[in-house]
Every structure is written in C-alpha cells, then in structure tokens.
Protein backbone atom coordinates (compact mmCIF):
# COMPACT_ATOMS: atom_id res chain seq x y z
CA UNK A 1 101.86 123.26 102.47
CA UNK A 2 99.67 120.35 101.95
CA UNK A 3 99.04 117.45 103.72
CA UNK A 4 97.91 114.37 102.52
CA UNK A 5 96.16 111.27 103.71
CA UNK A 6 95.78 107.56 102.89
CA UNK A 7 94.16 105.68 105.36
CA UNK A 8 93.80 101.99 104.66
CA UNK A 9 92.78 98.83 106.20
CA UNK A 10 96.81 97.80 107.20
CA UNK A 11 98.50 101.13 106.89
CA UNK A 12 97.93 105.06 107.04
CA UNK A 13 100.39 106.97 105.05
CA UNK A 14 100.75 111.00 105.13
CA UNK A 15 102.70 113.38 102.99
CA UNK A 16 103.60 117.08 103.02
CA UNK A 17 103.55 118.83 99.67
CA UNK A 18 105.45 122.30 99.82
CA UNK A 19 104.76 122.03 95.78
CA UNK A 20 104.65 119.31 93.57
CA UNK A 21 107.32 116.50 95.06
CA UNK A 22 106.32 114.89 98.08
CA UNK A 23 108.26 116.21 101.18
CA UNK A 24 108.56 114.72 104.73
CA UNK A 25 106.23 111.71 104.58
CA UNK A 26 105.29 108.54 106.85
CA UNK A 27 103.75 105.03 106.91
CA UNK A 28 102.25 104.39 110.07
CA UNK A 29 99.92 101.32 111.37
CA UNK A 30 96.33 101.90 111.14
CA UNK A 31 94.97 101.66 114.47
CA UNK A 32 91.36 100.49 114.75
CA UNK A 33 90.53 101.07 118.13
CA UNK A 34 92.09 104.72 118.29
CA UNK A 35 90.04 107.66 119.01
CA UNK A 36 89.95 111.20 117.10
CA UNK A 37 92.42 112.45 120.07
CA UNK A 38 94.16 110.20 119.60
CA UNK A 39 94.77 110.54 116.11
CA UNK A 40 94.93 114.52 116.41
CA UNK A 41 98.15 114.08 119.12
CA UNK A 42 99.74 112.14 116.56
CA UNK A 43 99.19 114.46 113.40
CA UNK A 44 100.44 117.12 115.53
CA UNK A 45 103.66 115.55 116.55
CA UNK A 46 104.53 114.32 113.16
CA UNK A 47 104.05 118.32 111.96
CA UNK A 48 106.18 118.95 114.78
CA UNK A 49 108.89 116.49 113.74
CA UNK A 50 108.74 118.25 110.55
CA UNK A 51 109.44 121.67 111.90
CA UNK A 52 105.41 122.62 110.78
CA UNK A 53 102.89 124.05 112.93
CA UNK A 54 98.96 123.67 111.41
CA UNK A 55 98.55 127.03 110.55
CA UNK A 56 101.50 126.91 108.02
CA UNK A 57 98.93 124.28 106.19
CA UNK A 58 97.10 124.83 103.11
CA UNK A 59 94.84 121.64 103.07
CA UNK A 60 94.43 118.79 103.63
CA UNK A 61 93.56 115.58 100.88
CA UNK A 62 92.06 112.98 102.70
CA UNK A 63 91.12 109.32 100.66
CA UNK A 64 89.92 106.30 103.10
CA UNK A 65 88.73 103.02 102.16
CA UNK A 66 88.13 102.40 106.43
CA UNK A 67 84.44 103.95 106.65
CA UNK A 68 84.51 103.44 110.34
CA UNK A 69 87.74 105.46 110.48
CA UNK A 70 86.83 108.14 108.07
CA UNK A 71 85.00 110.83 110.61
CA UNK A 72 87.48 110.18 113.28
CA UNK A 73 90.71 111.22 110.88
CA UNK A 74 88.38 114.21 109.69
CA UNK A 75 87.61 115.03 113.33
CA UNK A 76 91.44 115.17 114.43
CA UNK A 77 92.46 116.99 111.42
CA UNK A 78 88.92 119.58 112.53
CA UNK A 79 89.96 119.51 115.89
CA UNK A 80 93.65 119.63 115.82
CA UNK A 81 94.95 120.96 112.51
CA UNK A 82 92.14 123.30 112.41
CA UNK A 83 91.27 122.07 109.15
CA UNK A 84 88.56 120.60 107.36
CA UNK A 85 89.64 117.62 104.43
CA UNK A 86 88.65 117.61 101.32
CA UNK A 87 87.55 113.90 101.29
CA UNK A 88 88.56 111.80 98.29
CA UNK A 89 84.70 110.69 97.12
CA UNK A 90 82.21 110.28 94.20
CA UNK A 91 81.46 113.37 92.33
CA UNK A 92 84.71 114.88 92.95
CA UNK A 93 86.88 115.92 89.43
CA UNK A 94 89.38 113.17 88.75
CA UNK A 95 90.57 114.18 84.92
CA UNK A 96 89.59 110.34 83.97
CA UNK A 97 87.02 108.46 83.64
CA UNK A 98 86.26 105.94 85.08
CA UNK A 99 84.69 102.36 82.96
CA UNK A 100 84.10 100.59 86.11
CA UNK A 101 80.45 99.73 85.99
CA UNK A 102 79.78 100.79 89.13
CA UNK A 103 82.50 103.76 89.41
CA UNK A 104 81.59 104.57 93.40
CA UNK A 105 82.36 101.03 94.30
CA UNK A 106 86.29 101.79 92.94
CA UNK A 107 88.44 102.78 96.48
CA UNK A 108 89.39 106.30 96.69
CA UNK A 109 92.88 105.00 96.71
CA UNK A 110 92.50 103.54 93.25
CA UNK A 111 91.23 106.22 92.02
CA UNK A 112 94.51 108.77 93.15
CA UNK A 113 96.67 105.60 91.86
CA UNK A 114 95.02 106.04 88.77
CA UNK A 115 95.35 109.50 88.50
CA UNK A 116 98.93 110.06 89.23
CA UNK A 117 99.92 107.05 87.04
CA UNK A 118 98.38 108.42 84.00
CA UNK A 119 99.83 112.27 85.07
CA UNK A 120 103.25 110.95 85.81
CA UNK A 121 103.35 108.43 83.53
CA UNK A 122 100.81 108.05 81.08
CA UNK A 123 98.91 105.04 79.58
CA UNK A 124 98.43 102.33 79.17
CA UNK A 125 99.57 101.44 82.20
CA UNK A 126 99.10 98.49 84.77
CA UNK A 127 99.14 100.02 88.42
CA UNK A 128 99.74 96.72 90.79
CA UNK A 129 99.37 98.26 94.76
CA UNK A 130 100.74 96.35 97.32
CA UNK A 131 98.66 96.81 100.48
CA UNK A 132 96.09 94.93 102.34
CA UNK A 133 94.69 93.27 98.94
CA UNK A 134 96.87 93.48 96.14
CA UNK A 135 94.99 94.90 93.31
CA UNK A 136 96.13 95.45 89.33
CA UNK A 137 94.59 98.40 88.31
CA UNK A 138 94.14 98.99 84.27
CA UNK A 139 94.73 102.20 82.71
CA UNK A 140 93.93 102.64 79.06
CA UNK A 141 96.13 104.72 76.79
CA UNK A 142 93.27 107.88 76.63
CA UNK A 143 93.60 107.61 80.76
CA UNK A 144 90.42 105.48 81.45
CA UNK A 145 90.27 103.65 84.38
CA UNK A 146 89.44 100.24 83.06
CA UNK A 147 88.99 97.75 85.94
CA UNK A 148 91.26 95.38 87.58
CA UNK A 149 91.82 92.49 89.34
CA UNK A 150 92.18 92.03 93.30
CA UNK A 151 93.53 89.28 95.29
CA UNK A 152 94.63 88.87 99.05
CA UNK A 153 97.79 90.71 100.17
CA UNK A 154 100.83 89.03 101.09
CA UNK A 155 100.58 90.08 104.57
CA UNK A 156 97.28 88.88 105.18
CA UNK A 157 98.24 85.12 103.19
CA UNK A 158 100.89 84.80 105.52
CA UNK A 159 97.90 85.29 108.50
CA UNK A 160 96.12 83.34 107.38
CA UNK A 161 98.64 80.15 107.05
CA UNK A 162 99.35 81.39 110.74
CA UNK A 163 95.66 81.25 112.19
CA UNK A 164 94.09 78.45 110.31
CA UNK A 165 97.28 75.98 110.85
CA UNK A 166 98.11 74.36 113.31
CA UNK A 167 102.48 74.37 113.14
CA UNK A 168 102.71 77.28 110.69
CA UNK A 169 104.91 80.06 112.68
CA UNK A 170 103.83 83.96 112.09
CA UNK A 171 106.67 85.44 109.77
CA UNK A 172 108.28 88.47 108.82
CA UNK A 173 107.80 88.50 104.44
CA UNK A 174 111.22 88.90 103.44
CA UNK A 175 113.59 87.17 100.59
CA UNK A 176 114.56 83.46 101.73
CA UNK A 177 118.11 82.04 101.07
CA UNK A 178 116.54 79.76 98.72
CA UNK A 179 113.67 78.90 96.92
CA UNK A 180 113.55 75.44 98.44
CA UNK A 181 112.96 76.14 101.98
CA UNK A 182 114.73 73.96 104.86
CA UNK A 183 112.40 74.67 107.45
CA UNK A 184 108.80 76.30 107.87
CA UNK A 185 110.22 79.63 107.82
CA UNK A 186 112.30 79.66 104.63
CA UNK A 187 109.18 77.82 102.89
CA UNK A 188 106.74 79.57 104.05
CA UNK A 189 108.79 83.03 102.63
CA UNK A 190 109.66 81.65 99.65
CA UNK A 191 106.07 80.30 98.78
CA UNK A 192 104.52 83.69 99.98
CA UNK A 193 107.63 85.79 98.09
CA UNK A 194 108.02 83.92 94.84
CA UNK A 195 104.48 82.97 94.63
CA UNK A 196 103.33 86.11 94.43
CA UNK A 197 106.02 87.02 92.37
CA UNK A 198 104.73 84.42 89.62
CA UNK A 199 101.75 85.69 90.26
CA UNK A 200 102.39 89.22 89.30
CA UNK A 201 104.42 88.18 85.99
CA UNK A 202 101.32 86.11 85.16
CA UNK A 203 98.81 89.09 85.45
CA UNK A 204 100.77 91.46 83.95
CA UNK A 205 101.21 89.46 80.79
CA UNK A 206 97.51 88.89 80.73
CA UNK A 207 97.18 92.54 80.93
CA UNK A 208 99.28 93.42 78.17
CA UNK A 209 97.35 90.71 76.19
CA UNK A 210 94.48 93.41 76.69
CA UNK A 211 96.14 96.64 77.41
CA UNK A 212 98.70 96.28 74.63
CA UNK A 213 102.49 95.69 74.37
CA UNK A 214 103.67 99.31 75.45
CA UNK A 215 101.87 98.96 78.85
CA UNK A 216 103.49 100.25 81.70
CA UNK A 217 103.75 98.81 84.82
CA UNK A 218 103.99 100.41 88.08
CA UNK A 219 104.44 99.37 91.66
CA UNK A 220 103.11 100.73 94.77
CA UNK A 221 102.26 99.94 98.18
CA UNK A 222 104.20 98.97 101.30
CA UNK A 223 105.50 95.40 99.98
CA UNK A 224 106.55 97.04 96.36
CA UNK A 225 109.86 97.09 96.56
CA UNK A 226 110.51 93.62 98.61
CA UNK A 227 108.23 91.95 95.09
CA UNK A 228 109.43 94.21 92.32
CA UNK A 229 112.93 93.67 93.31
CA UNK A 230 112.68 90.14 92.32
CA UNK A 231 111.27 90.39 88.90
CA UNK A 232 111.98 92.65 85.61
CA UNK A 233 108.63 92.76 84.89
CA UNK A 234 108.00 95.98 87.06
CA UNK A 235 109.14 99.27 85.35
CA UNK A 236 108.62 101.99 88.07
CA UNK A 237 108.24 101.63 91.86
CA UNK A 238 106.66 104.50 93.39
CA UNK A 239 105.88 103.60 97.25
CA UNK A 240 104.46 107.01 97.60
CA UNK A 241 102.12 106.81 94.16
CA UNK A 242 98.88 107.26 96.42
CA UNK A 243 99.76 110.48 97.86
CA UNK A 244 101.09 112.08 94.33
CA UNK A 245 97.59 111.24 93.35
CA UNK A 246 95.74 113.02 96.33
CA UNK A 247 98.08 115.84 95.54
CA UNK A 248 96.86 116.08 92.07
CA UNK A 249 93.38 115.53 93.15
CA UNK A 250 93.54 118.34 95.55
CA UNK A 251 94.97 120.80 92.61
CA UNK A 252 92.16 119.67 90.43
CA UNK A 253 89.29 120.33 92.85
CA UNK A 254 90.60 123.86 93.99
C-alpha cells in the first residue's frame, strides 16, 4: 500500500494506492504552525480511519512546494509511519522532460501533474491546477513539459479584496444566482467565479494557438470542479491528478 503526499501552501492532500487507482484519500488544511507530532498523530489516525496500520505500507511519495514544512512531514512519516519518503525533487526519473529553462525552479507538484496527464492522457495537453496560484501547465504532444503560465488563486483574490478593502465581506467562492450581483456578496462571487472563468477560456485558447487544436485540457485542484462546471472548455476534471502523478513517480524511481 502506498501513501502519497501533496503538501501545498493552502492544502495537503494524501492518497492510499493498494495498486494503480487511488483508494481512501483526503484534503486537509495545511497548517503552518504545526509540529512533526503533530502531523504524525494525524497520519496515524487517518490510516486508522482507513482500517491501515503503518506497517501494512509500502512507501511513501512525498512532493512539497512548503520548504519550511518539508522536514517536519518527513519527520512524522520517520517517526510515526516508520517510514522514510521518497521526496519528489531534482534528479529524480520523471519519463519527460522538462523545457523549462530552469527545470528545478518547476514545483514538484507540476511536475507529478505533468506526469500523470501525459500517462493518463497523453499530449498535448493543457493541465490548469486550481490551488493556491492557479497555474496552466503545457504539455507537448512527445510529453515535454513546456512551461506555463501562473496567476493568483481564487481563494487568495477573494483575500485579498477582503484585507485591502475597507466594506468588502470575506466569502465563501461558490456560484451566485446571477451574474449581476445585488449586493457585495453576489458581486463579489460572480466577479471572482465568472472572472476566472473568462479567464481560463481565454488561456486555453491561447494555448491551443501554440499547443495545437487537439490539446487537451485538464482540471485539477481543490476549486476544479466549482470553475470547470461552468464552462465546456474543460475536458477532464481529475481533483486527485497530483497524487496519480506521485504514484507514477514512485513506480518509476523503484
């Protein structure tokens, strides 16, 4: 059984693999200030939920883009799943390559989107991910990652509307009852909502323009389903893409 692990700057998702699908799986809130015991309690009880003890585990994937977080997941998972991650990093095998110019600067979770997009799906493809930032990721038909484009998450718009005005409420995203908003709330949705929605059917079109017409495009990422459900412009939504890549990862380097 193998467990993987996506920690990022808003979320920290996990997955068991007892073979190639994903099995029981979470999304949790990534918790700065928490300590490695703290983290290692929690592992163990979501194991437990799952009817798992640590020594039925095989491995464990690990891919952070939270440096200061890194060493305290891979203590827990040392100290309480008495195993030590393979880490998602430079040098590793991928089965791409990578055009970026600077490949180490491209987030281990890119890289696993990459990877399972071009596995599961093949190329070209346009990977869009949903978290923190929102990033388009390019995928060329031979399985090159290409580059992308990155832009502030929804989430983290909508904060920043909150802190830096002074009558703009904090708000749950979710669809408004119209696109013309009668009060701050409904506006505020449907400019965060449907504006990124544009947005998304504007990059993707510019990415065909360079990926070509038979580009795919794939959605991923907490938020993908609440976006891709209100355009056709999004083929696939995979919530889970990151961990099928860490999976895949994981087979490659072992």
């Amino acid at each position: 059984m193998l467990l993987t692990i996506d920690v990022g700057n808003t979320n920290l998702t996990l997955g068991l693999y007892p073979g190639q699908e994903i099995g029981p799986h979470w999304r949790l809130a990534t918790d700065h200030q928490r300590m490695p015991d703290e983290y290692g309690l929690q592992f163990l009880g979501l194991l437990e939920h799952a009817g798992l003890t640590p020594a039925e585990l095989s491995g464990i994937c690990l891919a952070s883009v939270v440096p200061p977080l890194t060493q305290r997941i891979v203590q827990a998972c040392s100290q309480y799943l008495r195993q030590e991650p393979f880490l998602v990093d430079a040098g590793i095998k991928t089965g791409i390559r990578i055009l970026y110019e600077d490949p180490r600067a491209v987030g281990a979770d890119r890289v696993a989107d990459a990877v399972a997009v071009f596995h599961k799906y093949g190329g070209p493809a346009c990977v869009i991910d949903f978290g923190t930032a929102t990033t388009f990721n390019a995928i060329t038909k031979k399985g090159e990652y290409l580059g992308g484009a990155i832009t502030a998450g929804i989430n983290l718009a909508a904060e920043a509307l909150f802190q830096h005005t002074a009558k703009l409420p904090s708000i749950d995203i979710q669809r408004p009852p119209s696109v013309i908003g009668r009060n701050s709330v409904h506006a505020m949705q449907s400019g965060l909502l449907f504006g990124y929605v544009a947005m998304v059917e504007g990059m993707v079109s510019r990415f065909r323009t360079e990926l070509g017409k038979d580009m795919k495009v794939i959605a991923t990422g907490g938020l993908a389903e609440i976006v891709a459900r209100e355009t056709d412009v999004v083929q696939i939504i995979s919530p889970w893409l990151t961990l099928d890549g860490l999976r895949l990862l994981w087979d490659l380097n072992h």
